[in-house]
PDB file of N, CA and C in Angstrom:
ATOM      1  N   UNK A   1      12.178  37.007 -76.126  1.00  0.00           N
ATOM      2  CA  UNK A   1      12.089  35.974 -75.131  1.00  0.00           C
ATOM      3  C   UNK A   1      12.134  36.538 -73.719  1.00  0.00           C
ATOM      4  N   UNK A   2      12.768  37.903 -73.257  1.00  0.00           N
ATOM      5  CA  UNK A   2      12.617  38.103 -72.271  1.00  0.00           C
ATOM      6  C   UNK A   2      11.216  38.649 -71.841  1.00  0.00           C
ATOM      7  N   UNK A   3      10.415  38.501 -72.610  1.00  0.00           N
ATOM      8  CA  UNK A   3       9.224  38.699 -72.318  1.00  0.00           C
ATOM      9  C   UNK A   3       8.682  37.935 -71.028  1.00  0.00           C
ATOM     10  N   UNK A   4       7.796  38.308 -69.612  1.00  0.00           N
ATOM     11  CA  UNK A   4       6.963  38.205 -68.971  1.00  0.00           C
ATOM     12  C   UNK A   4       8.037  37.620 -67.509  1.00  0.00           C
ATOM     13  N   UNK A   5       8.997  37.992 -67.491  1.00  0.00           N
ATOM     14  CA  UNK A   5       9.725  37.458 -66.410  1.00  0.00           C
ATOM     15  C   UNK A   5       9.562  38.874 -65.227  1.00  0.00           C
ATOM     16  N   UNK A   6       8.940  39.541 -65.489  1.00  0.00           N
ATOM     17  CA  UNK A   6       8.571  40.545 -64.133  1.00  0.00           C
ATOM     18  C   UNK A   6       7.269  39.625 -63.331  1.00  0.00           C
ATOM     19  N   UNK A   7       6.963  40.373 -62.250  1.00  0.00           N
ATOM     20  CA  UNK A   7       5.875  40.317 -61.590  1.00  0.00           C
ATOM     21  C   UNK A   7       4.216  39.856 -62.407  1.00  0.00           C
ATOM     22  N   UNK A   8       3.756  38.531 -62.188  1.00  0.00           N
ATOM     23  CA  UNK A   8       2.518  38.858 -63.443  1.00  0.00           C
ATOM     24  C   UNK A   8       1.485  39.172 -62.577  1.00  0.00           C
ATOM     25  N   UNK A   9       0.771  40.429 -63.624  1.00  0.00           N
ATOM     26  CA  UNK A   9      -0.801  40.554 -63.201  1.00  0.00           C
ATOM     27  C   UNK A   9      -2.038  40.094 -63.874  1.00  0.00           C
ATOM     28  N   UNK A  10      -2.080  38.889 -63.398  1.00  0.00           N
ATOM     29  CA  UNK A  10      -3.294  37.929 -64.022  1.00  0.00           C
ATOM     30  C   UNK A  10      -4.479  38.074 -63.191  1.00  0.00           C
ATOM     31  N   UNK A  11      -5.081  37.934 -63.450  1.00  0.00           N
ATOM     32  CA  UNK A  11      -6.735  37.504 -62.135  1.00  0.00           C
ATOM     33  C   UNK A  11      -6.331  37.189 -61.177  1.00  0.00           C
ATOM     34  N   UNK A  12      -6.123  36.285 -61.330  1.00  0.00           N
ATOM     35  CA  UNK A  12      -5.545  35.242 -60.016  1.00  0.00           C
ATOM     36  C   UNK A  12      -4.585  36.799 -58.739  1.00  0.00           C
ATOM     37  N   UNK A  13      -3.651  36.918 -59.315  1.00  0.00           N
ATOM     38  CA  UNK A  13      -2.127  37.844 -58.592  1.00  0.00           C
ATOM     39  C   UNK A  13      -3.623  38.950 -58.250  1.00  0.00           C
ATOM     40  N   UNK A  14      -4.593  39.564 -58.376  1.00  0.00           N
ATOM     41  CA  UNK A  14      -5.205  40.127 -58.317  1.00  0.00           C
ATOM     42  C   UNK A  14      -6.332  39.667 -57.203  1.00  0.00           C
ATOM     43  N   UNK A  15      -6.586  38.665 -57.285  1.00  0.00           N
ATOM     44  CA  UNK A  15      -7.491  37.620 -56.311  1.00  0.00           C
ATOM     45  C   UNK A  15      -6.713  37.763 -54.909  1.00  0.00           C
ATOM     46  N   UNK A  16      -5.670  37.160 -55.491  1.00  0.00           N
ATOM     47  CA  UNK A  16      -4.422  37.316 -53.981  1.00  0.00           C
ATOM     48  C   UNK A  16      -4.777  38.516 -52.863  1.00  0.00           C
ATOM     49  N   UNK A  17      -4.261  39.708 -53.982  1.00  0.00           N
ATOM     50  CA  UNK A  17      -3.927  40.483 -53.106  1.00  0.00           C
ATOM     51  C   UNK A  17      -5.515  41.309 -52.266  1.00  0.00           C
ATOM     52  N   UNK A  18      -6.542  41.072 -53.160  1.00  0.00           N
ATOM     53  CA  UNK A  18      -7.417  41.378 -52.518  1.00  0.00           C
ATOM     54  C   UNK A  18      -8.110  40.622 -51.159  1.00  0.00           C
ATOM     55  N   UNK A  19      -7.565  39.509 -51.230  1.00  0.00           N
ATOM     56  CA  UNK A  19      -8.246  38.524 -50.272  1.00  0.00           C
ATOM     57  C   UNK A  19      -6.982  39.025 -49.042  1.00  0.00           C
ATOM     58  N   UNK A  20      -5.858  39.303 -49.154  1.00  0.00           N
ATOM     59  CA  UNK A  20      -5.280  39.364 -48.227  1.00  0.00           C
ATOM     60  C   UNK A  20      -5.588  40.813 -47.983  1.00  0.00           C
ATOM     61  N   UNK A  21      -5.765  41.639 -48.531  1.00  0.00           N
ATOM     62  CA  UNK A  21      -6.971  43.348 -47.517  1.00  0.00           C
ATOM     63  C   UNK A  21      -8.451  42.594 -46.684  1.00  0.00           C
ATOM     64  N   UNK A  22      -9.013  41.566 -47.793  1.00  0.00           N
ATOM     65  CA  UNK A  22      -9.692  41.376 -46.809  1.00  0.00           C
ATOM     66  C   UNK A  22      -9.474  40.581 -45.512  1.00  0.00           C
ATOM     67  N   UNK A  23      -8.530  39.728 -45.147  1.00  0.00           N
ATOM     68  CA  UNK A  23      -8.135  39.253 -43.969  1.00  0.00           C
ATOM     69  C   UNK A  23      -7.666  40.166 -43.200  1.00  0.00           C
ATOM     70  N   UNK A  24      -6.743  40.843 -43.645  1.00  0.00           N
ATOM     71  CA  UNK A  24      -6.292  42.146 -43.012  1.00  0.00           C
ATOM     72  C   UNK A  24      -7.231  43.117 -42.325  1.00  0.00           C
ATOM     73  N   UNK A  25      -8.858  43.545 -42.879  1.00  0.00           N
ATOM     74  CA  UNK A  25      -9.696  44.198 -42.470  1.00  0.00           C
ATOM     75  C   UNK A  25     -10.523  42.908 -41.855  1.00  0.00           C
ATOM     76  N   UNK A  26     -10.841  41.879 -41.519  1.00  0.00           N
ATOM     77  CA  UNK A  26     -11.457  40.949 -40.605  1.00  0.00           C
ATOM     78  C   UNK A  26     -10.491  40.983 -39.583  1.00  0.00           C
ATOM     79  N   UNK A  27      -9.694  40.953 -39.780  1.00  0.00           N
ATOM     80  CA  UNK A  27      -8.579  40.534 -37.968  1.00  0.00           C
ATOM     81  C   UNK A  27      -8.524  41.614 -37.913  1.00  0.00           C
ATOM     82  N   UNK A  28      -8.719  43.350 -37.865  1.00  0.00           N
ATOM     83  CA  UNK A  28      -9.275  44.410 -37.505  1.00  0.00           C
ATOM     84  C   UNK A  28     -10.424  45.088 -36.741  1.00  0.00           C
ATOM     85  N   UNK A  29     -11.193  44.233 -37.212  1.00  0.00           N
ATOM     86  CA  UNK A  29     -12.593  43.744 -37.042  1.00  0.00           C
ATOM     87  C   UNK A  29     -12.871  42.778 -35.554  1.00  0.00           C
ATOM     88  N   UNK A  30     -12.240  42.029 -35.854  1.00  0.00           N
ATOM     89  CA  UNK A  30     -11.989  40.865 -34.690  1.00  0.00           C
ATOM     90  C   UNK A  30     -11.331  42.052 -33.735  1.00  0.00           C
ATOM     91  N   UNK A  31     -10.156  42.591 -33.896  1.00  0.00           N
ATOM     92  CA  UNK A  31      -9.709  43.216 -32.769  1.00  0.00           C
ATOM     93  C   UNK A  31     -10.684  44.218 -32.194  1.00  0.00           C
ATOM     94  N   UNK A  32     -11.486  45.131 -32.726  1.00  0.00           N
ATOM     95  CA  UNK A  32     -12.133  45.952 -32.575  1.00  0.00           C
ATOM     96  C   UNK A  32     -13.477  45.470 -31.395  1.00  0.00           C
ATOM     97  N   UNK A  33     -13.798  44.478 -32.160  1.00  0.00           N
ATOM     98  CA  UNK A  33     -15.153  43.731 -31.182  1.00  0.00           C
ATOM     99  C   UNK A  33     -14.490  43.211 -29.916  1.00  0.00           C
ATOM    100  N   UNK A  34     -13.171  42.933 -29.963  1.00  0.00           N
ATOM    101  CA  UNK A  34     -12.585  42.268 -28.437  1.00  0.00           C
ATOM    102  C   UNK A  34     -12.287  43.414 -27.665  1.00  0.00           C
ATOM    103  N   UNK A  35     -11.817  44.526 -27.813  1.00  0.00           N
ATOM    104  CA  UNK A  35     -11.848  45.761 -27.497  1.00  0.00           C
ATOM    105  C   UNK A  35     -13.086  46.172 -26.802  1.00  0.00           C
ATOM    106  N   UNK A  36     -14.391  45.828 -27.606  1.00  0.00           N
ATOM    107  CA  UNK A  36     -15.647  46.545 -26.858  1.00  0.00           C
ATOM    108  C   UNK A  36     -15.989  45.548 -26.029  1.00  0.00           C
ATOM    109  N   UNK A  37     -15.500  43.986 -26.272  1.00  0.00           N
ATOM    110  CA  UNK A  37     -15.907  43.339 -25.052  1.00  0.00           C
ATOM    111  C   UNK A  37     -15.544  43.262 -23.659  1.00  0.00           C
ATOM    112  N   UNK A  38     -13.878  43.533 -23.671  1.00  0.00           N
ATOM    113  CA  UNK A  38     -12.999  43.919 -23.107  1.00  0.00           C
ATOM    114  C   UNK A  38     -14.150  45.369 -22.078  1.00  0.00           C
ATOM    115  N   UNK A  39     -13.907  46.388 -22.741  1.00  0.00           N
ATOM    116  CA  UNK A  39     -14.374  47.751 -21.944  1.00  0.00           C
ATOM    117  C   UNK A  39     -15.443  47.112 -21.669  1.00  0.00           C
ATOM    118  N   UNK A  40     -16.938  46.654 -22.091  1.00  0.00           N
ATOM    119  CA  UNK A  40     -18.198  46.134 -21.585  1.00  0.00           C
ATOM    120  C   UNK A  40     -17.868  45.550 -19.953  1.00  0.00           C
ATOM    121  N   UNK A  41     -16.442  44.424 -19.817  1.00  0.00           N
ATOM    122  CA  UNK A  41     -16.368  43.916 -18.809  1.00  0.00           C
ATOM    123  C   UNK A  41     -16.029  44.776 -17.756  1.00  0.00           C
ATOM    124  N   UNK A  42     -14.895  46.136 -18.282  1.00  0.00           N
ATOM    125  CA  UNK A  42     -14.692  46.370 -17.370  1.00  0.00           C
ATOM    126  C   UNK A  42     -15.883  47.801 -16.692  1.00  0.00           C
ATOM    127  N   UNK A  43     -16.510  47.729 -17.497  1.00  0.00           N
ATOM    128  CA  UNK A  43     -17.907  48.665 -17.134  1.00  0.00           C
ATOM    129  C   UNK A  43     -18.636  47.943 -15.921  1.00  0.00           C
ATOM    130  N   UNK A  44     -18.890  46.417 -16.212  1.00  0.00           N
ATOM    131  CA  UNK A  44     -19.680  45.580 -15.586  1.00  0.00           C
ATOM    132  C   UNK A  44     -18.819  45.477 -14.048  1.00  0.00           C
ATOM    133  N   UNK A  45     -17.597  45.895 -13.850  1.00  0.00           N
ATOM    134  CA  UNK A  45     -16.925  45.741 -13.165  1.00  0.00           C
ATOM    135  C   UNK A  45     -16.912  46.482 -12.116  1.00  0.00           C
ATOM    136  N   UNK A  46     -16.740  48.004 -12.405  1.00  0.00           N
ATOM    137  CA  UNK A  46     -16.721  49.106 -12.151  1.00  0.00           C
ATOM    138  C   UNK A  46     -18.848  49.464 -11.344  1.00  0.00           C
ATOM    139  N   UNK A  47     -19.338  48.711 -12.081  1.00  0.00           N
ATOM    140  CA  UNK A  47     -20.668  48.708 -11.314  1.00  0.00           C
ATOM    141  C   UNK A  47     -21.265  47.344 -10.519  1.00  0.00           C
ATOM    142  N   UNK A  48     -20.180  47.100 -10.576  1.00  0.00           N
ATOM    143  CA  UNK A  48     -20.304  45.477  -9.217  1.00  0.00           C
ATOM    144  C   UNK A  48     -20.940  44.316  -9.820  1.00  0.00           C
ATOM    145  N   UNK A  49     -21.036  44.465 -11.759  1.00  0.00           N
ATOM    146  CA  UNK A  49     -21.986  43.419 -12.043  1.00  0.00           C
ATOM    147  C   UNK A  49     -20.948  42.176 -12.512  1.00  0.00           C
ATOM    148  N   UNK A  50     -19.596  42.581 -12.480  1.00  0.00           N
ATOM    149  CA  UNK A  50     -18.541  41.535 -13.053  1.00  0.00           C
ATOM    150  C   UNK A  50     -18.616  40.102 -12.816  1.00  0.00           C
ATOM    151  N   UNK A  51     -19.022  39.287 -13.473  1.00  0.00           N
ATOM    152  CA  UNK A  51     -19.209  37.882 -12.879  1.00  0.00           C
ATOM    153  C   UNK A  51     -20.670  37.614 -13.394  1.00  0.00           C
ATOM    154  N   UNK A  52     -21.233  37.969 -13.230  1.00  0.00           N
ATOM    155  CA  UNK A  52     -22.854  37.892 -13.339  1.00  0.00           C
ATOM    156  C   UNK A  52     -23.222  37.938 -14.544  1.00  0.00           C
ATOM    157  N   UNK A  53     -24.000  36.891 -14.988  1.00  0.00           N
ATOM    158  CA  UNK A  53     -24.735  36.479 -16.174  1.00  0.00           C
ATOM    159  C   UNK A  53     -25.639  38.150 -17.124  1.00  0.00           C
ATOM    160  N   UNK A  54     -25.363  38.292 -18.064  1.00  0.00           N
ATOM    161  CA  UNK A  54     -26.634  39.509 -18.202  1.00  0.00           C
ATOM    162  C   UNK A  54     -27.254  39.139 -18.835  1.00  0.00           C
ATOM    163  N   UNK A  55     -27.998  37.850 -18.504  1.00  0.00           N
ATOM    164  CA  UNK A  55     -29.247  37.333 -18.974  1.00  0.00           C
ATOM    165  C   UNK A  55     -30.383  36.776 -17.864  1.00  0.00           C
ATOM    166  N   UNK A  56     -29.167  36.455 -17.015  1.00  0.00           N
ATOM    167  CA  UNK A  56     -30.093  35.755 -15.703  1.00  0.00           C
ATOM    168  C   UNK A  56     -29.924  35.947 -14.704  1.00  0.00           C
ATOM    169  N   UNK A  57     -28.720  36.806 -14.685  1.00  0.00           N
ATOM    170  CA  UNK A  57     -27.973  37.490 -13.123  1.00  0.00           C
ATOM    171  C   UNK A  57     -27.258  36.577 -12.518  1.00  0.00           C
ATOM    172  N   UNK A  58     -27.715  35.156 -13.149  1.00  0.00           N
ATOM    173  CA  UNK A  58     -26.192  34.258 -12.308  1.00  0.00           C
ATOM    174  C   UNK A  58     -25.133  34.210 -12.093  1.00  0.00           C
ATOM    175  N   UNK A  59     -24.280  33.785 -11.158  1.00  0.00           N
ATOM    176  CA  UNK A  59     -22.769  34.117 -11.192  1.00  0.00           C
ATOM    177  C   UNK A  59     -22.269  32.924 -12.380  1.00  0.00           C
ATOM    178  N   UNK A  60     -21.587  33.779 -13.132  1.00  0.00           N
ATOM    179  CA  UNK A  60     -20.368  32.687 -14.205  1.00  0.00           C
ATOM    180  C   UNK A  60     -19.327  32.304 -13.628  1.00  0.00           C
ATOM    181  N   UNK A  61     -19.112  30.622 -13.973  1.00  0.00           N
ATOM    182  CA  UNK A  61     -18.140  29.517 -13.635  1.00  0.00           C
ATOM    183  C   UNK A  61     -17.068  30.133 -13.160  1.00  0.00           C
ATOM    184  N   UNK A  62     -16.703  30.302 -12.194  1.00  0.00           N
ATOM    185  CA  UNK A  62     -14.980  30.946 -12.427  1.00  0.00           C
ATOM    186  C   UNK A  62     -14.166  30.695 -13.462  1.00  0.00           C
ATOM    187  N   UNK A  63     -14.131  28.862 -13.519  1.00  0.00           N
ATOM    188  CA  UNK A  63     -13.499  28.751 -15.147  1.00  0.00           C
ATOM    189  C   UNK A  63     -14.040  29.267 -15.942  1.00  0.00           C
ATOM    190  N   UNK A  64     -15.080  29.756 -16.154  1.00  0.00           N
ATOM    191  CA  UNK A  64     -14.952  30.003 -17.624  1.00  0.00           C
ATOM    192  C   UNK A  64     -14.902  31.797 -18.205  1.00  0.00           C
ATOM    193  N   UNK A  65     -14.883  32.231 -16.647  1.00  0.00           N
ATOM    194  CA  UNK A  65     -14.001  33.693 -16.842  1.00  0.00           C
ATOM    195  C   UNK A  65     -13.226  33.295 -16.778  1.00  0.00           C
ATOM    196  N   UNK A  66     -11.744  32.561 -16.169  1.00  0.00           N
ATOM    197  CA  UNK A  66     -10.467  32.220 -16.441  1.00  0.00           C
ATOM    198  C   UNK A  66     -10.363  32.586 -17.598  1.00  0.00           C
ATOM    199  N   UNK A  67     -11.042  31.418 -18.576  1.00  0.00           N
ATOM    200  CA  UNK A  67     -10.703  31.693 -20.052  1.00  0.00           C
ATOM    201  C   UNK A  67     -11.330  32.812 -20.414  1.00  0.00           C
ATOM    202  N   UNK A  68     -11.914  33.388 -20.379  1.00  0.00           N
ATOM    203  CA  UNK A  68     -12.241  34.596 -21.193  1.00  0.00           C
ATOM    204  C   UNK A  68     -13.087  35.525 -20.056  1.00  0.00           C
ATOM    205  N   UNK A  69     -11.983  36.796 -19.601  1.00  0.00           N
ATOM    206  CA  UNK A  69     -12.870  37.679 -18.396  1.00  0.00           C
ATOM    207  C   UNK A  69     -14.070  38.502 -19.251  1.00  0.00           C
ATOM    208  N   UNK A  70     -14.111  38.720 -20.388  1.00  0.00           N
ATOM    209  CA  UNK A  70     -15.236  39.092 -20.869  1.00  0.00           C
ATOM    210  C   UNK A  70     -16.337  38.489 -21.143  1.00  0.00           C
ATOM    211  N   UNK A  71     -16.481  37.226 -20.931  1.00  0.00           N
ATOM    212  CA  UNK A  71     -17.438  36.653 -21.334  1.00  0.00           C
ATOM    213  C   UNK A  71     -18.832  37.318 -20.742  1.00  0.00           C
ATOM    214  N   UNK A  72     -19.931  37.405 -21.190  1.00  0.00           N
ATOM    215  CA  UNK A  72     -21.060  37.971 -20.508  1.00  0.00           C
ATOM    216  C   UNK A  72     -22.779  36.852 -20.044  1.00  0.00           C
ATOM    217  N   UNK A  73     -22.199  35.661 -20.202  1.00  0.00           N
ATOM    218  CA  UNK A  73     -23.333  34.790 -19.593  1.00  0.00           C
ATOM    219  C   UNK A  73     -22.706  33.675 -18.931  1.00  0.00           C
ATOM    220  N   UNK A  74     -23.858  32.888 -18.672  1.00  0.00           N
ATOM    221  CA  UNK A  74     -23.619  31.535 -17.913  1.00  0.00           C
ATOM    222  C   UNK A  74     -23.587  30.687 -18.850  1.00  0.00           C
ATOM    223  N   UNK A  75     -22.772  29.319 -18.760  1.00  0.00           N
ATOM    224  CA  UNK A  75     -23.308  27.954 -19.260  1.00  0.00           C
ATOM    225  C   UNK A  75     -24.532  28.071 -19.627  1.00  0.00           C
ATOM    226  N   UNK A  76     -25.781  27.747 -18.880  1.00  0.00           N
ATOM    227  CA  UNK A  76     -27.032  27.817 -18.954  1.00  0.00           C
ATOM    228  C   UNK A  76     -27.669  28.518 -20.871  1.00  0.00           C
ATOM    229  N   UNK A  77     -27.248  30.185 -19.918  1.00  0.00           N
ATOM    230  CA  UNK A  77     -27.674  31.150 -21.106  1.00  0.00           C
ATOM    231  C   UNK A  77     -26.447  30.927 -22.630  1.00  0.00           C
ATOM    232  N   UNK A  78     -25.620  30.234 -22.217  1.00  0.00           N
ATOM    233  CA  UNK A  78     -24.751  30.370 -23.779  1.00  0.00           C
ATOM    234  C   UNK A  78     -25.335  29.046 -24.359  1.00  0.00           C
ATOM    235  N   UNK A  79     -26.393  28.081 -23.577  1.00  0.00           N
ATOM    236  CA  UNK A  79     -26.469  26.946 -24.516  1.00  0.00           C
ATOM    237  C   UNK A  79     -27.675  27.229 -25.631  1.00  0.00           C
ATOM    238  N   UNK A  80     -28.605  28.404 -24.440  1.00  0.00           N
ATOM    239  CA  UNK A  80     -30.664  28.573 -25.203  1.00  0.00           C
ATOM    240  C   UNK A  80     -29.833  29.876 -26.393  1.00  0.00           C
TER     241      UNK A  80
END
């Protein structure tokens, strides 16, 4: 009767743990791409283009660098 009272490895306990490497390697992922967006801005910065659309050369909303200083277009270009 003391049979199966450890840890079980069924499919499932197996499903688990793989899905949580893969979340683990996506929010890695995610960090990695915010990283290059991050440096992109401050490249754009460093050559006087910070602010400016790189699609149309327009200046971006102030708000909406507030929220995000990396962003790299305008309203306009994030809607086409």
């Amino acid at each position: 009767m003391g049979q199966g009272l450890g840890r079980a490895t069924t499919p499932h306990s197996a499903d688990t743990d793989m899905g949580e490497t893969h979340i683990i390697g996506a929010t890695s992922i995610d960090r990695d791409e915010e990283l290059q967006r991050v440096e992109a801005a401050l490249k754009r910065l460093e050559r006087g283009q910070f602010g400016h659309c790189l699609y149309c050369g327009d200046r971006i909303d102030l708000e909406r660098l507030q929220h995000d200083p990396a962003v790299e277009s305008c309203d306009m270009c994030e809607e086409d």
